[in-house]
C-alpha atoms as a PDB file:
ATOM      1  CA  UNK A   1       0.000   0.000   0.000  1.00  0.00           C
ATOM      2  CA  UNK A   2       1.551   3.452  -0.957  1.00  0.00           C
ATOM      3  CA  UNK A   3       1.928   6.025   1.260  1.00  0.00           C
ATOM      4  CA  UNK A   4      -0.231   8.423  -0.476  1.00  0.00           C
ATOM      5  CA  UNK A   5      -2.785   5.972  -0.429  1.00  0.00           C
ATOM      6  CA  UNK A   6      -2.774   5.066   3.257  1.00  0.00           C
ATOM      7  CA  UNK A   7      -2.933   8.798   4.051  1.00  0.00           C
ATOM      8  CA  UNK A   8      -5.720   9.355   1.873  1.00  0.00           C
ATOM      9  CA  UNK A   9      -7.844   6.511   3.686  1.00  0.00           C
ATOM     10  CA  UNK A  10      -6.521   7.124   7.564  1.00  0.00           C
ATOM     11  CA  UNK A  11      -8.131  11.201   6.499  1.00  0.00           C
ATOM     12  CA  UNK A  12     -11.391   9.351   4.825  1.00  0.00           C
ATOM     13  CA  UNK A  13     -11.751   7.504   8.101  1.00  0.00           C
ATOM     14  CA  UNK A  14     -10.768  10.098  10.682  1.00  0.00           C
ATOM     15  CA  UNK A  15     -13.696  12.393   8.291  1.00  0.00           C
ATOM     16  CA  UNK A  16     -16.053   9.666   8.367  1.00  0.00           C
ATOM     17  CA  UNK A  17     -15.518   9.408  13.010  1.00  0.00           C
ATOM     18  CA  UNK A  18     -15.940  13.125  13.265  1.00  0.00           C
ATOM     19  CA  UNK A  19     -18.905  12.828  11.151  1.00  0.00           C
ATOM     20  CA  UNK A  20     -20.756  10.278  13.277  1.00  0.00           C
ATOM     21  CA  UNK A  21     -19.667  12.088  16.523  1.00  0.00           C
ATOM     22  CA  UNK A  22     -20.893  15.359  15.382  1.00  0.00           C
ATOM     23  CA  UNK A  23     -24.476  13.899  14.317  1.00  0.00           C
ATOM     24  CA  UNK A  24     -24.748  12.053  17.997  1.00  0.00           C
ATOM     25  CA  UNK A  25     -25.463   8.571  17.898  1.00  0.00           C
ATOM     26  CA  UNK A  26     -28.121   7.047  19.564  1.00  0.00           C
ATOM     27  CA  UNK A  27     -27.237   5.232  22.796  1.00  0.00           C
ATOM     28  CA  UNK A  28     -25.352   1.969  22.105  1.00  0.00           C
ATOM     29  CA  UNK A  29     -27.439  -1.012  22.823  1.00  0.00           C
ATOM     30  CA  UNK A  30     -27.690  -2.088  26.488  1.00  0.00           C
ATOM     31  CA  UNK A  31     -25.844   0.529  27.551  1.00  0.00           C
ATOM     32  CA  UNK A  32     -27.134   3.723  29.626  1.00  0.00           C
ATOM     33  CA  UNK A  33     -25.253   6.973  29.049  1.00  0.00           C
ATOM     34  CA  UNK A  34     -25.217  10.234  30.489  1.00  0.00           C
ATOM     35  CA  UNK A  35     -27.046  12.975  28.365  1.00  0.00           C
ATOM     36  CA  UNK A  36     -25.690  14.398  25.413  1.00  0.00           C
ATOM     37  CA  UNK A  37     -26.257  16.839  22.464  1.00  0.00           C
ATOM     38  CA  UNK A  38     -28.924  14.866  20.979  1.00  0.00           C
ATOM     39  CA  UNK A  39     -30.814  13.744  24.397  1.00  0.00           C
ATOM     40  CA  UNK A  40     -33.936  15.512  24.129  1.00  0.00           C
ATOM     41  CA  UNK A  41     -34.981  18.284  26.166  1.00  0.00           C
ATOM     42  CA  UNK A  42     -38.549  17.483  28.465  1.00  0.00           C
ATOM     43  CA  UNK A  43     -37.671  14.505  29.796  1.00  0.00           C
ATOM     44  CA  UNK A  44     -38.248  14.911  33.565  1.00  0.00           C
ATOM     45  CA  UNK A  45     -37.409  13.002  36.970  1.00  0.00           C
ATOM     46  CA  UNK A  46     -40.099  13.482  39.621  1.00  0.00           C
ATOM     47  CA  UNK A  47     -39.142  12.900  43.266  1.00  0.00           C
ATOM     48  CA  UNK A  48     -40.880  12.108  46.241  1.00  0.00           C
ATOM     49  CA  UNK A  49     -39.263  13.062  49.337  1.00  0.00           C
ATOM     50  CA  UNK A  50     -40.256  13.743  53.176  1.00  0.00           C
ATOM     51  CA  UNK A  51     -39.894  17.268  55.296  1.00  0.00           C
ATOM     52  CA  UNK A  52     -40.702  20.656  54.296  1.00  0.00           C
ATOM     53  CA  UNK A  53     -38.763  21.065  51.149  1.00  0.00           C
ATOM     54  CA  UNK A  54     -36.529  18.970  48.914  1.00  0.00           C
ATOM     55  CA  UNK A  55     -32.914  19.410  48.820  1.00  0.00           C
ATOM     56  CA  UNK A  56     -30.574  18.975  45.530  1.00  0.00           C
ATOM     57  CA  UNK A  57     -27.617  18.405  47.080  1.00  0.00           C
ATOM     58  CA  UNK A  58     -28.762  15.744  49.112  1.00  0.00           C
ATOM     59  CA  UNK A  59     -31.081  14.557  47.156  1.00  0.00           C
ATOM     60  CA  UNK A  60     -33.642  13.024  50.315  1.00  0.00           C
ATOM     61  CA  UNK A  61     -35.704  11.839  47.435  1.00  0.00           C
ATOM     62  CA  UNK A  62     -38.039   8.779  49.372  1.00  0.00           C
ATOM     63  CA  UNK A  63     -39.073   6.964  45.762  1.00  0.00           C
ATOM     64  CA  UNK A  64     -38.006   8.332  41.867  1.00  0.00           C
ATOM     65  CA  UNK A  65     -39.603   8.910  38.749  1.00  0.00           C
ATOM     66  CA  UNK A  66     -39.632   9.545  35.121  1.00  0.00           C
ATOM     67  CA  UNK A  67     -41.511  11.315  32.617  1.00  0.00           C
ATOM     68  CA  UNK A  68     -42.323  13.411  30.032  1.00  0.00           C
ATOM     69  CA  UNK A  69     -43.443  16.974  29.209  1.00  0.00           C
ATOM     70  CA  UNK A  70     -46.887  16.915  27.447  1.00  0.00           C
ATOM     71  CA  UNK A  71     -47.681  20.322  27.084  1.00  0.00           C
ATOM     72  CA  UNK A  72     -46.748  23.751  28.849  1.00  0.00           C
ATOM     73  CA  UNK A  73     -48.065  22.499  32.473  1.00  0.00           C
ATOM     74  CA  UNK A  74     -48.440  18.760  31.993  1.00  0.00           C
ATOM     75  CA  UNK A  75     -46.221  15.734  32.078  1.00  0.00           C
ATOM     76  CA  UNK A  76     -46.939  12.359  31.478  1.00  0.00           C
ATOM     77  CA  UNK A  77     -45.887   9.222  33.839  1.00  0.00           C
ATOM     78  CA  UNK A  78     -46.994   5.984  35.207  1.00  0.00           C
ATOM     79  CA  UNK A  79     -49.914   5.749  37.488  1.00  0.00           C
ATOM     80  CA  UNK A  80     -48.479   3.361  39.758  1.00  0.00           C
ATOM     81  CA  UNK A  81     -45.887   5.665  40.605  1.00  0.00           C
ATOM     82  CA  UNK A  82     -48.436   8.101  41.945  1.00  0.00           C
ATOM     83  CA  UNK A  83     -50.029   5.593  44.129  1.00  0.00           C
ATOM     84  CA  UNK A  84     -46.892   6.164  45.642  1.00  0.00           C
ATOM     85  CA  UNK A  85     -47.867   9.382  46.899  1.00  0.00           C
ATOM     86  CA  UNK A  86     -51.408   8.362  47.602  1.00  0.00           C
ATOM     87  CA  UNK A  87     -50.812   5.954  50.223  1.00  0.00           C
ATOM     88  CA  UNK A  88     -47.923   8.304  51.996  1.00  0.00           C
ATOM     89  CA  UNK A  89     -49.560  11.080  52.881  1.00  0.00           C
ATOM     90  CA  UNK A  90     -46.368  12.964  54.440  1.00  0.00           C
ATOM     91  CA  UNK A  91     -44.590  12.990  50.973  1.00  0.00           C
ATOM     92  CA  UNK A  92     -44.760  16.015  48.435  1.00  0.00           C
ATOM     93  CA  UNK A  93     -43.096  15.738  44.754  1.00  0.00           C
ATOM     94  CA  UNK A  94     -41.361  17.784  42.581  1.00  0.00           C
ATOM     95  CA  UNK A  95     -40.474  17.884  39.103  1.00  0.00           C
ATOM     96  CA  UNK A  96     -37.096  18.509  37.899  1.00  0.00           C
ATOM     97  CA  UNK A  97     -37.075  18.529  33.833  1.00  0.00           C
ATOM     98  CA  UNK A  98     -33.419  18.173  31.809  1.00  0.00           C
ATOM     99  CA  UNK A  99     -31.491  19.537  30.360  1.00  0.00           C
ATOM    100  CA  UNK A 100     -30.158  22.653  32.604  1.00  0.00           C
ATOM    101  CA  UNK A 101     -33.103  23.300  34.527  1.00  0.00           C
ATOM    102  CA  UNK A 102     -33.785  25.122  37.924  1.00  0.00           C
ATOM    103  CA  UNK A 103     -32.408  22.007  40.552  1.00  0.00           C
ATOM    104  CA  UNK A 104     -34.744  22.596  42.834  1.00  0.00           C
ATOM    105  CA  UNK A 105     -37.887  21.688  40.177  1.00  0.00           C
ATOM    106  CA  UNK A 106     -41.506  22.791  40.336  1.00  0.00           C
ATOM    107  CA  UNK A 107     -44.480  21.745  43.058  1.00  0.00           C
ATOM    108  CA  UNK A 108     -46.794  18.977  41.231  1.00  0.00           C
ATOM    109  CA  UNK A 109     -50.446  20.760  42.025  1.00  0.00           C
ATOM    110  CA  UNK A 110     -52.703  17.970  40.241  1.00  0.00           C
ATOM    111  CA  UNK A 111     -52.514  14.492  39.687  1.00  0.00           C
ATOM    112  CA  UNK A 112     -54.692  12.504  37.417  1.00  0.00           C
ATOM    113  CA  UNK A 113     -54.219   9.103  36.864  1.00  0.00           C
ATOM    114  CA  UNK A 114     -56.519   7.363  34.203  1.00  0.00           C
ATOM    115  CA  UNK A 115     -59.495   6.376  35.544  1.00  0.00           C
ATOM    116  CA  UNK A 116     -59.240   2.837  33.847  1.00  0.00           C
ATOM    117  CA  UNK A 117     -56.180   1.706  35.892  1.00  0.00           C
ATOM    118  CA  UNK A 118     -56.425  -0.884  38.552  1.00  0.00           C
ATOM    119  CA  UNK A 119     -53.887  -1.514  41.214  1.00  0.00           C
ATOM    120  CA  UNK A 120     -53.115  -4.827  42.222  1.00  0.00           C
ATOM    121  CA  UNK A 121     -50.771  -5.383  45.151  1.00  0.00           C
ATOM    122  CA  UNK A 122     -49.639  -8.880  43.674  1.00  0.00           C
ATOM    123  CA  UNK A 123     -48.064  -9.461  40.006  1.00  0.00           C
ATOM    124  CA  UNK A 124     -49.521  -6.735  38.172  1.00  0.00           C
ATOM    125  CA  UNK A 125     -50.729  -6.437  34.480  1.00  0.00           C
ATOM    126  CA  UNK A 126     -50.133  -3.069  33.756  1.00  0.00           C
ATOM    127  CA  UNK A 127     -53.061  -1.687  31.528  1.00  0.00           C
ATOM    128  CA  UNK A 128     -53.998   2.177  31.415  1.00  0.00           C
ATOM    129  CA  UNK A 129     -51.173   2.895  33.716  1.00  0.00           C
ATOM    130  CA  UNK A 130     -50.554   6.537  32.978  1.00  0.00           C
ATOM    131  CA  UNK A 131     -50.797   9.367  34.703  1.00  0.00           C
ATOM    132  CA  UNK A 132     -50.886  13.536  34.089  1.00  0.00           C
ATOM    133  CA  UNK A 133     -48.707  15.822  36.659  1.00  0.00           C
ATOM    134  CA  UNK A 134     -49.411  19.268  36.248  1.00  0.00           C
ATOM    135  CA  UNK A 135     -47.137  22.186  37.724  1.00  0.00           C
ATOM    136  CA  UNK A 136     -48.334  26.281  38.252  1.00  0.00           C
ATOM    137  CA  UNK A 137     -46.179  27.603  35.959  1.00  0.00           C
ATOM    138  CA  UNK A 138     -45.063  26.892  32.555  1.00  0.00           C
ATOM    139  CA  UNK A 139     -42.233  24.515  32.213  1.00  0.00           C
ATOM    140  CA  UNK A 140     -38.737  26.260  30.900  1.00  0.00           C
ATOM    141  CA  UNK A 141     -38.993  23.196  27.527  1.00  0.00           C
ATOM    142  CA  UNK A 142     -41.291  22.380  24.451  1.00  0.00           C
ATOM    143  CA  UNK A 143     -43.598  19.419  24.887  1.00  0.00           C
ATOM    144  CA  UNK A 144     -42.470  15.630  23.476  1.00  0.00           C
ATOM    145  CA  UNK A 145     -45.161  15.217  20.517  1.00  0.00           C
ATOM    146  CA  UNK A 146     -46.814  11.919  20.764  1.00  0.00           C
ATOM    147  CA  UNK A 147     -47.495   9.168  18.798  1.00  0.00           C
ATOM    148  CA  UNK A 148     -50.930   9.999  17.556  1.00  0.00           C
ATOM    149  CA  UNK A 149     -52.472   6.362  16.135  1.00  0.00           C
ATOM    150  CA  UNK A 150     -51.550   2.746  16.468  1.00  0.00           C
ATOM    151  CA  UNK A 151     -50.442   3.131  12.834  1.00  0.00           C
ATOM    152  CA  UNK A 152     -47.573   5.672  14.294  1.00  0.00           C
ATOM    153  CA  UNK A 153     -46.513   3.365  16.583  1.00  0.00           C
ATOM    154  CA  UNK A 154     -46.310   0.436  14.695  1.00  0.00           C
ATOM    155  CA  UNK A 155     -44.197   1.766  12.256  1.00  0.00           C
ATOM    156  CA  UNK A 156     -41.656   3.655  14.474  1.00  0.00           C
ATOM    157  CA  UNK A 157     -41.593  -0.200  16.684  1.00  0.00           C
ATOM    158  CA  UNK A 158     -40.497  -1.263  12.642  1.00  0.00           C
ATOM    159  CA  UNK A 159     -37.063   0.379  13.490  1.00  0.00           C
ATOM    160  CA  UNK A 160     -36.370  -0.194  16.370  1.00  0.00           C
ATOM    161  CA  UNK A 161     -32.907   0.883  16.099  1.00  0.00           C
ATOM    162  CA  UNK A 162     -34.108   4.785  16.131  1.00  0.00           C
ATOM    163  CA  UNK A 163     -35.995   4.093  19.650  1.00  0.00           C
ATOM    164  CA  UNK A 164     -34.778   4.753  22.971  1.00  0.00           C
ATOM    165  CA  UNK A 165     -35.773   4.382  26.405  1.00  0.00           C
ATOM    166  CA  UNK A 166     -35.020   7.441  29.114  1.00  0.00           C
ATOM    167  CA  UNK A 167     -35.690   7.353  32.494  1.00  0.00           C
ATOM    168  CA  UNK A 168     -33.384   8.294  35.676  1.00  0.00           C
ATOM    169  CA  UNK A 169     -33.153   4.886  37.254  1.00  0.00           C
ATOM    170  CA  UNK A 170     -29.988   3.295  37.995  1.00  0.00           C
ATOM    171  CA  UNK A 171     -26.905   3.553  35.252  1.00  0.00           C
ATOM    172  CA  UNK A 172     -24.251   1.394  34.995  1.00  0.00           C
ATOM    173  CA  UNK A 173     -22.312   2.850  37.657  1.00  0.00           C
ATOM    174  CA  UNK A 174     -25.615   2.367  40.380  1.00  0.00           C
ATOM    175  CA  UNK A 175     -26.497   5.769  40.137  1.00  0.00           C
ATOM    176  CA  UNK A 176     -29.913   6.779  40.344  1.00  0.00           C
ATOM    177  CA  UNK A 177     -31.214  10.140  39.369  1.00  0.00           C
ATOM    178  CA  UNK A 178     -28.918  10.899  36.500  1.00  0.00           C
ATOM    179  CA  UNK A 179     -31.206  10.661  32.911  1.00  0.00           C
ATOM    180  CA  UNK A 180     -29.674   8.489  30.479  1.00  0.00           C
ATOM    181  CA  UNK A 181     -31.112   6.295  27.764  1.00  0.00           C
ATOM    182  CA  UNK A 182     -30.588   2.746  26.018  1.00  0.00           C
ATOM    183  CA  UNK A 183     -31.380   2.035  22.480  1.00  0.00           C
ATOM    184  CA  UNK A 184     -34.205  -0.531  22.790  1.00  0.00           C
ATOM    185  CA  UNK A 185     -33.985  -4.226  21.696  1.00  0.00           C
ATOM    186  CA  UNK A 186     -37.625  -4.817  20.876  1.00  0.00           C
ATOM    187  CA  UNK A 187     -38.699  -8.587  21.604  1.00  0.00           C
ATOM    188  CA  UNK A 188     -40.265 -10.442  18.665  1.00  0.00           C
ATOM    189  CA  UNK A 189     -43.614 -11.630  19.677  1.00  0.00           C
ATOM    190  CA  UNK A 190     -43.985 -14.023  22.220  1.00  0.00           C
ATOM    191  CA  UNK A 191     -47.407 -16.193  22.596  1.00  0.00           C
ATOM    192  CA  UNK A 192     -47.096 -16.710  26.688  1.00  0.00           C
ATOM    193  CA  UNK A 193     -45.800 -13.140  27.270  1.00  0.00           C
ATOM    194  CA  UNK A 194     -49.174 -11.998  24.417  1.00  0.00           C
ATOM    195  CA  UNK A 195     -51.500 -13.713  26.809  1.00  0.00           C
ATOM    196  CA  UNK A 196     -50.335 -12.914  30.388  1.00  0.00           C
ATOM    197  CA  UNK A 197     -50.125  -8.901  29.391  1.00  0.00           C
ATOM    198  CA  UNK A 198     -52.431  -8.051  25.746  1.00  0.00           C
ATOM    199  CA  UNK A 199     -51.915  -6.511  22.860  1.00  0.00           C
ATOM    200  CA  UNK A 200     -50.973  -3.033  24.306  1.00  0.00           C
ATOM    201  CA  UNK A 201     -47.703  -3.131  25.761  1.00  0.00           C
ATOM    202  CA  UNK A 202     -44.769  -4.278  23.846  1.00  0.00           C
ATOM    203  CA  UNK A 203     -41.314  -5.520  25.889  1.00  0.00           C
ATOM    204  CA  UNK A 204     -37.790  -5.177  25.093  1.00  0.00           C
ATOM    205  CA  UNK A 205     -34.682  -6.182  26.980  1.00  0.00           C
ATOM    206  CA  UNK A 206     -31.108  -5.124  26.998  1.00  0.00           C
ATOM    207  CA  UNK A 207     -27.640  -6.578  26.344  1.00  0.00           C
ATOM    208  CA  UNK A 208     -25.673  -6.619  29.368  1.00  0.00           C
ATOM    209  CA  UNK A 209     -28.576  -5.249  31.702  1.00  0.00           C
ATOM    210  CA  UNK A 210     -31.866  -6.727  30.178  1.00  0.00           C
ATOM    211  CA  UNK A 211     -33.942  -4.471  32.327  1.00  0.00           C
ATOM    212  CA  UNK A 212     -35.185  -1.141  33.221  1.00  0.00           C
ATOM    213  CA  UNK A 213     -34.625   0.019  37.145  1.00  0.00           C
ATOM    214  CA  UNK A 214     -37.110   1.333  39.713  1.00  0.00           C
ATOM    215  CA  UNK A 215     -36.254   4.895  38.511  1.00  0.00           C
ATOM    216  CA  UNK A 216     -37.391   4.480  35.066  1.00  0.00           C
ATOM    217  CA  UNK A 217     -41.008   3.684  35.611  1.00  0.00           C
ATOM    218  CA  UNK A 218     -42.788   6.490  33.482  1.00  0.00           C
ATOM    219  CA  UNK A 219     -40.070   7.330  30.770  1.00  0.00           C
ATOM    220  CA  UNK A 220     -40.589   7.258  27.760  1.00  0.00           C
ATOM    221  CA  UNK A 221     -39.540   5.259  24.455  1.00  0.00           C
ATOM    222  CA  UNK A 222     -38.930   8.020  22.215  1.00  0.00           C
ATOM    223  CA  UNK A 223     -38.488   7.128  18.269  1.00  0.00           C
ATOM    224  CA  UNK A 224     -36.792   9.001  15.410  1.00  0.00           C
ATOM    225  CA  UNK A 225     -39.103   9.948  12.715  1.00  0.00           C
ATOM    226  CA  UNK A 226     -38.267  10.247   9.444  1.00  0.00           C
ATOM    227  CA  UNK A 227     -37.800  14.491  10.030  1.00  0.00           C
ATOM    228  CA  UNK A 228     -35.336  13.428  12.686  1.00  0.00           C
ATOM    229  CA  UNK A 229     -37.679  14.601  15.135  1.00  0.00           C
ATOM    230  CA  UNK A 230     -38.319  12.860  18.804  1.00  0.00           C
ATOM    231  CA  UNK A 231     -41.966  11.251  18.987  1.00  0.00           C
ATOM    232  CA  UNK A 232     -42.944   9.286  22.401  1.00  0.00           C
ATOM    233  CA  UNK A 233     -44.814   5.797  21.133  1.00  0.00           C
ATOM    234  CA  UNK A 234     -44.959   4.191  25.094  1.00  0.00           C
ATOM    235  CA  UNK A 235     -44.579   4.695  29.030  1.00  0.00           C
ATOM    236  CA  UNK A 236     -42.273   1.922  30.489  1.00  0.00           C
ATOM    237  CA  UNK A 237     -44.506   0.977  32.998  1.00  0.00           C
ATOM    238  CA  UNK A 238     -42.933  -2.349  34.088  1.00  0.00           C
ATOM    239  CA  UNK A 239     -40.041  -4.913  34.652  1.00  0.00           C
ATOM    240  CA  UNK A 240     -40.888  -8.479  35.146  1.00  0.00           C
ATOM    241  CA  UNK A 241     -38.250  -9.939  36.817  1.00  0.00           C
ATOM    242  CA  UNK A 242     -39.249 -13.450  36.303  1.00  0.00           C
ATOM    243  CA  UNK A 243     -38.815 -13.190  32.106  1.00  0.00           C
ATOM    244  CA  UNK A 244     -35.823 -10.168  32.925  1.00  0.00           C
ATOM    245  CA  UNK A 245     -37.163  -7.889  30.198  1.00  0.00           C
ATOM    246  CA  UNK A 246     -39.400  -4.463  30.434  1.00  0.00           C
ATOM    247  CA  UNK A 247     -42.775  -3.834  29.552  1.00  0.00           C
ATOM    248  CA  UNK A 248     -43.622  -0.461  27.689  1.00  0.00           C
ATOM    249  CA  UNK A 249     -47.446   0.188  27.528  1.00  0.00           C
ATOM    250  CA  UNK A 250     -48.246   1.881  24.438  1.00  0.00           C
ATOM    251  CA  UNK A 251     -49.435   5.688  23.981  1.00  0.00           C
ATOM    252  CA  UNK A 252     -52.424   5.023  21.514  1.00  0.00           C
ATOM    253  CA  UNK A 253     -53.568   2.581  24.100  1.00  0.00           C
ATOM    254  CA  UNK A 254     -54.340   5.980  26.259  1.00  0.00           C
ATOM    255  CA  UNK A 255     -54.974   8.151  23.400  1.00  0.00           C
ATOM    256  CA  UNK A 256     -58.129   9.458  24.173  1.00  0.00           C
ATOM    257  CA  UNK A 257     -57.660  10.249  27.628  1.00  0.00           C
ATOM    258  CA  UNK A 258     -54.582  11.906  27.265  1.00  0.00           C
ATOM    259  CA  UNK A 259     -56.575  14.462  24.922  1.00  0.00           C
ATOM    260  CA  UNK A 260     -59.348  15.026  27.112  1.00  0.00           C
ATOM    261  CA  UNK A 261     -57.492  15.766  30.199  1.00  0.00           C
ATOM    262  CA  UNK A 262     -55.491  18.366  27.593  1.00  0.00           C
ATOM    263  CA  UNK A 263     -58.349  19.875  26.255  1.00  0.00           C
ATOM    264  CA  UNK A 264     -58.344  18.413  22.921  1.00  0.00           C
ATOM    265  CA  UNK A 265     -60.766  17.217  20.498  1.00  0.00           C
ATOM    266  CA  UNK A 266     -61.009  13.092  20.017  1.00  0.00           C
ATOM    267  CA  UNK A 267     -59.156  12.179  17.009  1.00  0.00           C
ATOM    268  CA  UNK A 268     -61.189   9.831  14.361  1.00  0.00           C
ATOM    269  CA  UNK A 269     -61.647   6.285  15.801  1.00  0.00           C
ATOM    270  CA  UNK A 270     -59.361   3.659  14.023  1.00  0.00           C
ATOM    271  CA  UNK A 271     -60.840   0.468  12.821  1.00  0.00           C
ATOM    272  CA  UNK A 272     -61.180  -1.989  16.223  1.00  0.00           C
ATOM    273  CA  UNK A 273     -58.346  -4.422  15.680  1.00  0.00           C
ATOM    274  CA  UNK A 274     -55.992  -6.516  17.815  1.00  0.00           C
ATOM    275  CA  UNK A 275     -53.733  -7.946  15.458  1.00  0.00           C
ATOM    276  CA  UNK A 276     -50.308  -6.480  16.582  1.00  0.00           C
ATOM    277  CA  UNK A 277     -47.761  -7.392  14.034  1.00  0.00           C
ATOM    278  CA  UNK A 278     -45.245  -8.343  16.330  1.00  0.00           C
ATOM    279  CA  UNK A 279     -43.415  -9.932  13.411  1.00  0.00           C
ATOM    280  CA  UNK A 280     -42.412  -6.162  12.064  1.00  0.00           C
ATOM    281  CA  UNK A 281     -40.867  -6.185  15.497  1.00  0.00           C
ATOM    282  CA  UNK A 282     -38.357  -8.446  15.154  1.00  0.00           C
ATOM    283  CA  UNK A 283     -34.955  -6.710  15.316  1.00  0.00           C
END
């Protein structure tokens, strides 16, 4: 190999890294990293903590939470993580959003979990378990759009290499309350795991660390479309430690309700169908 030609292709290579670097890749799979340039902004950690106020620096957070701005006031997480609240009277919460906001977050002044969720205290099948938050003041970042049909989420879950789950559970490191994100590995479909939880939650797993943490209950798997653009297509509402995977309960599944709490007209009702493709899932 000549030497003009090996320093033409080390510059062709060394172009080609700086190129990837400066788009920002997507989390690598199974791996959670800190956030970057291309996390997006409105992805939230609520805490629920003890005493008169909540402290940043010492962070005397008594249970942690994800989620994700909705609209100006609003932000959208798992209901079971507000039951939380409900059954310890004593605790407040708070909202802290990322990037660069205020540490010590906003006061959560209404809570309104879908009226078609059902706690269970023993193995629970998560179905309609999403909740709304709403703070008194606008929120300092733009809302997450969301999926708007099953059709939208079906064909983001059809590349599943563009989807990632956030949340501010534990990292690699055993850190919890640091956002961070794993490209999903979306499960192909399963007949036992299609029966014990229904047609609207889909699962994934990770290498290395095949589930989500405590922390991450209410995140939310965000997909590129094809603008480039962030769209949210499910809550994770769930790990099942028995299979070691994580169960994602999809946004059209809650559609509706999401709209009316925000004011919104009801979209046009799809055809009534329960034939998830879970072959187009199949990494």
């Amino acid at each position: 190999m000549s030497g003009a030609f090996s320093k033409t292709l080390y510059l062709i290579l060394v172009s080609a890294a700086l190129h990837g670097a400066a788009a920002g890749a997507l989390p690598i799979l199974g791996e959670y990293v800190p956030e970057g340039p291309d996390t997006p902004a409105g992805v939230c950690k609520i805490v629920f903590y003890h005493g008169s106020y909540y402290d940043p620096i010492q962070q005397n957070w008594d249970k942690l939470c994800s989620g994700t701005i909705i609209s100006k006031r609003r932000l959208l997480t798992a209901a079971h993580c507000v039951n939380y609240l409900a059954h310890h009277e004593a605790l407040s919460a708070k909202i802290i959003c990322s990037p660069g906001s205020f540490a010590w977050g906003q006061d959560v002044t209404v809570i309104t979990k879908h009226p078609d969720y059902v706690e269970k205290d023993t193995e629970p099948i998560p179905n309609h378990d999403v909740a709304i938050l709403e703070v008194g003041k606008d929120f300092d970042f733009p809302p997450i759009t969301l999926a708007q049909s099953k059709d939208a989420v079906d064909e983001a879950l059809k590349t599943p290499e563009q989807c990632v789950l956030y949340g501010y559970g534990k990292d690699n490191d055993g850190k919890e309350g640091n956002l961070h994100g794993a490209q999903l590995q979306i499960l192909p479909y399963n007949p036992a795991l299609f029966r014990r939880y229904g047609p609207h939650v889909f699962f994934s797993g990770f290498n290395g660390r095949n589930r989500a943490e405590v922390g991450d209950s209410g995140g939310p798997v965000l997909c590129k479309n094809a603008d480039g653009a962030w769209i949210e297509i499910a809550v994770h509402v769930q790990a099942d430690e028995r299979w070691n995977i994580s169960l994602h309960e999809r946004v059209d599944n809650n559609l509706d309700w999401i709209r009316l709490i925000q004011n919104l007209p009801r979209l046009p009702r799809e055809p009534e169908s329960k034939a998830y493709l879970f072959a187009d899932y199949v990494p």
